[in-house]
Protein backbone atom coordinates (compact mmCIF):
# COMPACT_ATOMS: atom_id res chain seq x y z
CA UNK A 1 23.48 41.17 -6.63
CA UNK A 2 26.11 38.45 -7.81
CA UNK A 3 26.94 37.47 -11.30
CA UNK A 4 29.23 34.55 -11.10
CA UNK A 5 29.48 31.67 -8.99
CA UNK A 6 28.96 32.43 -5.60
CA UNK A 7 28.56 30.72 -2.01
CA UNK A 8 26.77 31.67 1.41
CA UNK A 9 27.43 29.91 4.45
CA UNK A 10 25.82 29.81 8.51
CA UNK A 11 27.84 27.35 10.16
CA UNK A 12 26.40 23.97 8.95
CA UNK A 13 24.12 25.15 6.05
CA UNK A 14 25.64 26.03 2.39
CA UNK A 15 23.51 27.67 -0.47
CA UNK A 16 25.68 28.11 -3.76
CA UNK A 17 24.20 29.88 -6.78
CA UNK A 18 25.91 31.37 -10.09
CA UNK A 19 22.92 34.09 -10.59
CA UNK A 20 20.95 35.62 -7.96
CA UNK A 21 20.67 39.07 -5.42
CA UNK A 22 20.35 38.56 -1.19
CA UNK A 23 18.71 41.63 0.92
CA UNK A 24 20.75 40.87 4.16
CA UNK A 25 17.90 43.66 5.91
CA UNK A 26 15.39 41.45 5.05
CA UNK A 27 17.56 38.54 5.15
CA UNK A 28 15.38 37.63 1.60
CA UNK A 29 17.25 36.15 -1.18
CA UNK A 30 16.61 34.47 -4.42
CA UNK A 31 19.53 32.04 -5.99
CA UNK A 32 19.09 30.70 -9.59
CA UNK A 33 21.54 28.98 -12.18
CA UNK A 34 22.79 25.76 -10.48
CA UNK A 35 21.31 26.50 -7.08
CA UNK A 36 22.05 23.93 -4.04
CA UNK A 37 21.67 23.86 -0.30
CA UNK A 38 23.28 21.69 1.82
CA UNK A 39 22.21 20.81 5.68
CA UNK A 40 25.10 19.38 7.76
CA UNK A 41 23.51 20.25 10.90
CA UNK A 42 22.82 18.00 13.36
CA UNK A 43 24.91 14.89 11.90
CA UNK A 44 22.33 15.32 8.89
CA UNK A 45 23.55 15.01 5.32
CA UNK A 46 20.65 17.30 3.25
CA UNK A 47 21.11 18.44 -0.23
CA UNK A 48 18.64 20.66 -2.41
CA UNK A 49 18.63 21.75 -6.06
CA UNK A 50 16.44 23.31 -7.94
CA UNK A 51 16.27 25.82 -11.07
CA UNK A 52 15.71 28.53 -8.60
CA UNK A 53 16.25 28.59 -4.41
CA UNK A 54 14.42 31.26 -2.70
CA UNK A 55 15.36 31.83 0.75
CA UNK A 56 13.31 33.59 3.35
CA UNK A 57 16.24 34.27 6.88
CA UNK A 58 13.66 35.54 9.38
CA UNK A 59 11.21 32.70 8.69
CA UNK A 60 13.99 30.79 8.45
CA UNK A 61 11.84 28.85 5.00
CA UNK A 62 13.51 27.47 1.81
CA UNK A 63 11.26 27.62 -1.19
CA UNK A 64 12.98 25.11 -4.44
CA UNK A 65 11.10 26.09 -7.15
CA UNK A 66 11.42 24.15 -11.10
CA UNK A 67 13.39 20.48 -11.23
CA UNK A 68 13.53 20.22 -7.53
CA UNK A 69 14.68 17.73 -5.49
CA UNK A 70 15.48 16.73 -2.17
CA UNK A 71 17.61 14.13 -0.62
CA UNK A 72 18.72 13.10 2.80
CA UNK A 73 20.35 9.95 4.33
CA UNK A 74 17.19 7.95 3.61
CA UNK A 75 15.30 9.34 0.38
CA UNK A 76 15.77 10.66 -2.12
CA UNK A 77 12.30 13.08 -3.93
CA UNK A 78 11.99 15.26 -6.96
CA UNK A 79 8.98 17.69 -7.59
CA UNK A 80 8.09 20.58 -9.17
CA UNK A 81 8.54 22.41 -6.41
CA UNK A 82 10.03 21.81 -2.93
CA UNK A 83 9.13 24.45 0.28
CA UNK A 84 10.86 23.43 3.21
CA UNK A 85 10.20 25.02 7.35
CA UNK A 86 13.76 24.83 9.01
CA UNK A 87 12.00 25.18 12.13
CA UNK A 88 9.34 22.86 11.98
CA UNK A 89 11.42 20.72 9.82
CA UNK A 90 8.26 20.62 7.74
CA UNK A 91 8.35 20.12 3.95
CA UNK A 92 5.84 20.55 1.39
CA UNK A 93 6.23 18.70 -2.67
CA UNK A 94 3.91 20.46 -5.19
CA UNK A 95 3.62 19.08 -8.84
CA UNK A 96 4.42 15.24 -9.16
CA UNK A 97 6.69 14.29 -6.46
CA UNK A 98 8.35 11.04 -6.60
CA UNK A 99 10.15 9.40 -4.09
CA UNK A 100 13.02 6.66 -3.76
CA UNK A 101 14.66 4.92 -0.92
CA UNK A 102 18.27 5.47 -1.35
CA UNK A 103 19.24 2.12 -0.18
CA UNK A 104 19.79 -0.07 -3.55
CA UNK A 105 18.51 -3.14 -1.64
CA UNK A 106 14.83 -1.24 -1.31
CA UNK A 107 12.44 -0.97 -4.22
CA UNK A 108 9.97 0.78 -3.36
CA UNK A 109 9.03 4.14 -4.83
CA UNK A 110 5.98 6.78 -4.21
CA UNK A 111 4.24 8.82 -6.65
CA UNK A 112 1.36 11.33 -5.79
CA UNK A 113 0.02 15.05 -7.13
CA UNK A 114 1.13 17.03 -3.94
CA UNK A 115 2.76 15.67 -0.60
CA UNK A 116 3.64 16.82 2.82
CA UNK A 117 6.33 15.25 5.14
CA UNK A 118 6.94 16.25 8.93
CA UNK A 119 10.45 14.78 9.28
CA UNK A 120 9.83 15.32 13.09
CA UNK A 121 7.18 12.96 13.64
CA UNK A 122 7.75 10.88 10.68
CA UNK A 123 4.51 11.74 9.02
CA UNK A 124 3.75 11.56 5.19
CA UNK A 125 0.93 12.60 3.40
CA UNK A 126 0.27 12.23 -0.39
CA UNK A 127 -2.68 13.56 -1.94
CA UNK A 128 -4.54 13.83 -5.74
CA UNK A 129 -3.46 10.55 -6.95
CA UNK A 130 -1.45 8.31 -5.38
CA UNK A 131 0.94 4.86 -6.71
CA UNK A 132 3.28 2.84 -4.33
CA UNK A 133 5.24 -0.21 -5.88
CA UNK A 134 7.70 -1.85 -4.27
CA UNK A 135 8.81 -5.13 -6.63
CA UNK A 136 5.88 -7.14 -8.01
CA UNK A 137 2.92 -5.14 -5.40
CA UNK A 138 1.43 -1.75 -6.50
CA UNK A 139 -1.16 0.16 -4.17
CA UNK A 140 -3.21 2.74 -5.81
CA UNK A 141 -5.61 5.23 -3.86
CA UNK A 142 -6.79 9.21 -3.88
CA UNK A 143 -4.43 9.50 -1.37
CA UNK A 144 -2.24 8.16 1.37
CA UNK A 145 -1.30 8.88 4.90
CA UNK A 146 2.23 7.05 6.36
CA UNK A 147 4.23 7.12 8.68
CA UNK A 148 8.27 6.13 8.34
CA UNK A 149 8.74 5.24 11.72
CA UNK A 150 6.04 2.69 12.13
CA UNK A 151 6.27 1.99 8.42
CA UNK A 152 2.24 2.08 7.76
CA UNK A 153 -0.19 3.78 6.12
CA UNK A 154 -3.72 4.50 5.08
CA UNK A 155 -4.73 4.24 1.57
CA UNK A 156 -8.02 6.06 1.17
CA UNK A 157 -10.77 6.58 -1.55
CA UNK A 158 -10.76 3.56 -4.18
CA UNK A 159 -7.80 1.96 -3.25
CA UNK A 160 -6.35 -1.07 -4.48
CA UNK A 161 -3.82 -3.24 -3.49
CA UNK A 162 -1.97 -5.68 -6.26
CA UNK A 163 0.02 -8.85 -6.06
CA UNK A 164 1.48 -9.65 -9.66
CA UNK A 165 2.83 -12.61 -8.15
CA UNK A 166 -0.03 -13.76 -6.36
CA UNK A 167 -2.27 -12.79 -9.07
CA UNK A 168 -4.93 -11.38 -6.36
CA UNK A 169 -6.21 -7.92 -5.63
CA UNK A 170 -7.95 -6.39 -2.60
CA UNK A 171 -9.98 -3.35 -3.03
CA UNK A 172 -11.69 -0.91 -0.83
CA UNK A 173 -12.67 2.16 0.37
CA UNK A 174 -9.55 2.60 3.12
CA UNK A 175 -6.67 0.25 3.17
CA UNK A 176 -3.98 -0.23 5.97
CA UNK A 177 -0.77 -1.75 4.79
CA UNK A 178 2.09 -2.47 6.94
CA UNK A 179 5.71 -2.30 5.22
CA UNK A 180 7.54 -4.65 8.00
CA UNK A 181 4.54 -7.38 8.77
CA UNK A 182 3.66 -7.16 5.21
CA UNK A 183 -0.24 -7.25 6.44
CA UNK A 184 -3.12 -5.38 4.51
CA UNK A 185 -6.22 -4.74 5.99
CA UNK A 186 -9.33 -2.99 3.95
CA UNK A 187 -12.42 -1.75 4.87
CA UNK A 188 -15.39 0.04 3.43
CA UNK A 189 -17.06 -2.57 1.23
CA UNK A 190 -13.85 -4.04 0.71
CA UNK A 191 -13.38 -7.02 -2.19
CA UNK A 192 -10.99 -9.57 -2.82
CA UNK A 193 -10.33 -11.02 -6.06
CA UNK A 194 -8.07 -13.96 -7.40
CA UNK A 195 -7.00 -14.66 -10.32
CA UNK A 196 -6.04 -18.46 -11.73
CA UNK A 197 -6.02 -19.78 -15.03
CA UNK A 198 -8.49 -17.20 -16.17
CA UNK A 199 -10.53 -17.78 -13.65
CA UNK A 200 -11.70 -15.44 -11.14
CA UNK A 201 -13.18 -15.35 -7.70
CA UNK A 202 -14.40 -12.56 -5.74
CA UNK A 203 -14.53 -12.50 -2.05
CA UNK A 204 -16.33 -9.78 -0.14
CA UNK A 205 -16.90 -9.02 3.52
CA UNK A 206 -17.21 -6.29 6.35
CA UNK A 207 -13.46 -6.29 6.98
CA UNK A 208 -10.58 -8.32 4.66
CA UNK A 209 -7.17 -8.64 6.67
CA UNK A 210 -4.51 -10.09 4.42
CA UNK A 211 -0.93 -10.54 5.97
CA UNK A 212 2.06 -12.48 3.57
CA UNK A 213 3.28 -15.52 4.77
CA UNK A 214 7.14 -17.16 4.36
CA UNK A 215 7.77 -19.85 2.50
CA UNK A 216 7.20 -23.31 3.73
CA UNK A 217 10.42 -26.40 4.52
CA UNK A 218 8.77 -27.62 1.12
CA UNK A 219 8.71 -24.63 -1.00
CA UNK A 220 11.18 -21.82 0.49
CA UNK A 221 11.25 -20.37 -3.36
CA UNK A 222 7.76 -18.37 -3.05
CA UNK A 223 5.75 -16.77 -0.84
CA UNK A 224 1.75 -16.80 -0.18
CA UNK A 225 -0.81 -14.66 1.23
CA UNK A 226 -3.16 -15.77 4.05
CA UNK A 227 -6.87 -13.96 4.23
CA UNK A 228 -8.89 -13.38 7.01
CA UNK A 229 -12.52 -12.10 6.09
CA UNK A 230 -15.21 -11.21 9.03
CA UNK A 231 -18.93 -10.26 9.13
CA UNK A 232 -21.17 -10.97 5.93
CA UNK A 233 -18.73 -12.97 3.89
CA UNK A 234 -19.31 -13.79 0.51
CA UNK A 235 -17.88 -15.79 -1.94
CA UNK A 236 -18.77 -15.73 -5.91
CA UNK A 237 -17.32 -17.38 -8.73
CA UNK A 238 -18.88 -18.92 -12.25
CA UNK A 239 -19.57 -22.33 -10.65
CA UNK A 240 -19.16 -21.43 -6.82
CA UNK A 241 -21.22 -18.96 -4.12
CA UNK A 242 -20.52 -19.37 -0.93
CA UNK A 243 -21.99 -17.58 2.64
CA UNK A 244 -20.60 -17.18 6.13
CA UNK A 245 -19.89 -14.73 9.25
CA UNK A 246 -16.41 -14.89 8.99
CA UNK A 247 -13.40 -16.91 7.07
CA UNK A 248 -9.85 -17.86 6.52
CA UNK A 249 -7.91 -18.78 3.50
CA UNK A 250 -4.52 -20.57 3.53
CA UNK A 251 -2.96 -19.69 0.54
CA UNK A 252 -0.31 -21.76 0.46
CA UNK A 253 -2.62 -25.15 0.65
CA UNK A 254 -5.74 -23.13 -1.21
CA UNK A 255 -8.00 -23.90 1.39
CA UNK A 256 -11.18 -22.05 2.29
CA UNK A 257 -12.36 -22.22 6.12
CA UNK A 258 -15.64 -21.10 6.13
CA UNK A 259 -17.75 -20.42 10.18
CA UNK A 260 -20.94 -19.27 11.34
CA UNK A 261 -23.71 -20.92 10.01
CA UNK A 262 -22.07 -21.52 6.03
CA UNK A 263 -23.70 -22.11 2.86
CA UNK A 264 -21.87 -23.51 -0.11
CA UNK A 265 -23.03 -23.82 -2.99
CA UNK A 266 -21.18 -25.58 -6.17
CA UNK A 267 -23.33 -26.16 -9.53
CA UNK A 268 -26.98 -27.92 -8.09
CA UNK A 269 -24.99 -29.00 -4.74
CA UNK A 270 -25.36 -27.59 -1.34
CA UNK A 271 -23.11 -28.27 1.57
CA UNK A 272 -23.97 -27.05 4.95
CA UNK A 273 -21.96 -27.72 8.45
CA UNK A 274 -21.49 -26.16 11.64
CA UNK A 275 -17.48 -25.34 9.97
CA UNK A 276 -16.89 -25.73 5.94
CA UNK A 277 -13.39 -26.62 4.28
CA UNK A 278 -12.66 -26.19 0.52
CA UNK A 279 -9.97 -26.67 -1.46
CA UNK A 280 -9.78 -25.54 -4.81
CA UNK A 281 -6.91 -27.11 -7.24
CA UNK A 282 -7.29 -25.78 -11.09
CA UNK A 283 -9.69 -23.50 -10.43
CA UNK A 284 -11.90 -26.59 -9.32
CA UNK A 285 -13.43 -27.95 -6.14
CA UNK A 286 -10.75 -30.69 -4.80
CA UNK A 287 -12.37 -31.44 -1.41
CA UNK A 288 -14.95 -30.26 0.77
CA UNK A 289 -15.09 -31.20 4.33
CA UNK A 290 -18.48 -30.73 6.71
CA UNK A 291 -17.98 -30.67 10.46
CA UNK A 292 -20.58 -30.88 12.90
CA UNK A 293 -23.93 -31.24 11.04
CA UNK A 294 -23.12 -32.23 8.19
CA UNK A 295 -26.06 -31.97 5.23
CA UNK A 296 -25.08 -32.26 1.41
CA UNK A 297 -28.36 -31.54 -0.78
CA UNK A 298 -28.36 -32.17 -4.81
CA UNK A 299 -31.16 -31.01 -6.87
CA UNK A 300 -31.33 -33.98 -9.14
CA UNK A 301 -33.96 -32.55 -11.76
CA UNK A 302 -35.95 -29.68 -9.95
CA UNK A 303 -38.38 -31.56 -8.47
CA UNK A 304 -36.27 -34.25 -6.44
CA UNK A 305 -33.18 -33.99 -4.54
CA UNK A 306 -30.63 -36.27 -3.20
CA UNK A 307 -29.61 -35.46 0.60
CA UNK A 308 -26.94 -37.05 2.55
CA UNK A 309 -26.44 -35.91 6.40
CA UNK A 310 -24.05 -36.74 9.12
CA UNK A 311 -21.95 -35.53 11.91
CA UNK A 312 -18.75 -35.22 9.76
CA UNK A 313 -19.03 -35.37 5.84
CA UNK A 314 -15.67 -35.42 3.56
């Protein structure tokens, strides 16, 4: 049993305590009043505190129980609770766990109900809640499978991705989000939405890939978002419906690529082509262009309509 400020040492690992008893039988101890353990092992640099370190020898498991947190080279997390498997390197956060890069020049930051990490493989799973933000994007979901080495994940159940910047949102069941090509893909129902003046427009599909381009020789101050939507697309907005198989939108010109047999629809006007362009400018049609079969139909007063067809129509 020690009483005062003590430390334990096995070659590279350190735990220091001021309050606490060790069973070296058992090799079972528990270390309270400002508890640490370091890990210098292995060229790692590993520090844990906690109000409370229990240590278990012959399982060779560290259990960090009230104000814990963890940091290594890379992150830094505090939780509730921490459990860590020195052999498995396997680690376990329990009650709000959030976690940081440590580099300054990285923003992102990771909150969840419970998470697991298996530093081995790289592996991270969050669970009962999940945020991600990383500067002006947020991505919500029940929970959240990544991996640090690849840097992507799997957003799943109600997830929701958020550009502030962009002022867009894709939704959907499961989302894949890469951190280095900056790419989201969603599936299960998934559903697009845009934001301009007000205005909103809602793009659905089978299958929304949306990767983040860089800026333009005529605007290298911003960044846009390109979106590629396949299978069953649809397009709604107050004044605008649009239907295709499949479609791609350049967000840095605000054009609309519609293919496979598209419909588009803008107050009493139908286009129809073999491929459809649109580009929308203040939340308005600016130009439409028909190629290959070109038909433009207006309903003039619901009993006669004006049609106009050609190969190419612009």
């Amino acid at each position: 049993t020690f009483l005062s400020r003590t430390l334990i040492y096995d070659k590279d690992r350190f735990i220091y305590w001021e309050k606490g008893y060790y069973d070296d039988k058992r090799k079972y101890g528990v270390f309270a009043q400002n508890a640490y353990y370091l890990n210098r092992s292995d060229n790692k640099s590993e520090k844990a505190t906690g109000d409370s370190i229990i240590y278990d020898g012959n399982k060779k498991q560290y259990y960090i129980v009230g104000n814990a947190t963890f940091r290594d080279e890379e992150q830094e997390v505090t939780a509730d609770s921490i459990y860590y498997d020195q052999t498995s390197e396997q680690y376990y956060f329990r009650g709000n766990p959030v976690f940081k890069n440590r580099d300054s020049t990285q923003t992102q930051r990771i909150q969840a109900g419970n998470s697991y990490y298996d530093k081995a493989k790289g592996n991270m799973v969050f669970t009962e809640g999940v945020t991600v933000t990383d500067k002006s994007q947020r991505l919500t979901s029940d929970s959240l499978l990544y991996n640090k080495e690849k840097k992507e994940g799997y957003a799943l159940g109600n997830a929701v991705f958020v550009d502030t910047t962009q002022n867009t949102q894709v939704r959907g069941g499961t989302i894949y989000y890469n951190d280095s090509t900056k790419t989201v893909t969603a599936y299960n129902k998934p559903v697009f939405v845009s934001q301009i003046d007000g205005d909103t427009t809602w793009l659905t599909a089978d299958t929304l890939h949306s990767v983040e381009t860089t800026p333009d020789s005529n605007n290298t101050d911003s960044t846009a978002r390109h979106i590629k939507a396949y299978h069953d697309v649809r397009i709604f907005k107050n004044n605008l419906q649009a239907l295709a198989d499949s479609l791609f939108y350049d967000g840095r010109d605000s054009i609309f690529t519609l293919f496979g047999q598209p419909v588009l629809w803008a107050d009493s006007v139908q286009f129809v082509g073999d491929t459809v362009k649109m580009k929308m400018q203040d939340s308005k049609i600016k130009m439409v262009s028909l190629l290959q079969n070109a038909l433009i139909i207006n309903c003039k007063d619901g009993t006669f309509y004006d049609q106009i067809k050609g190969r190419i129509i612009f």
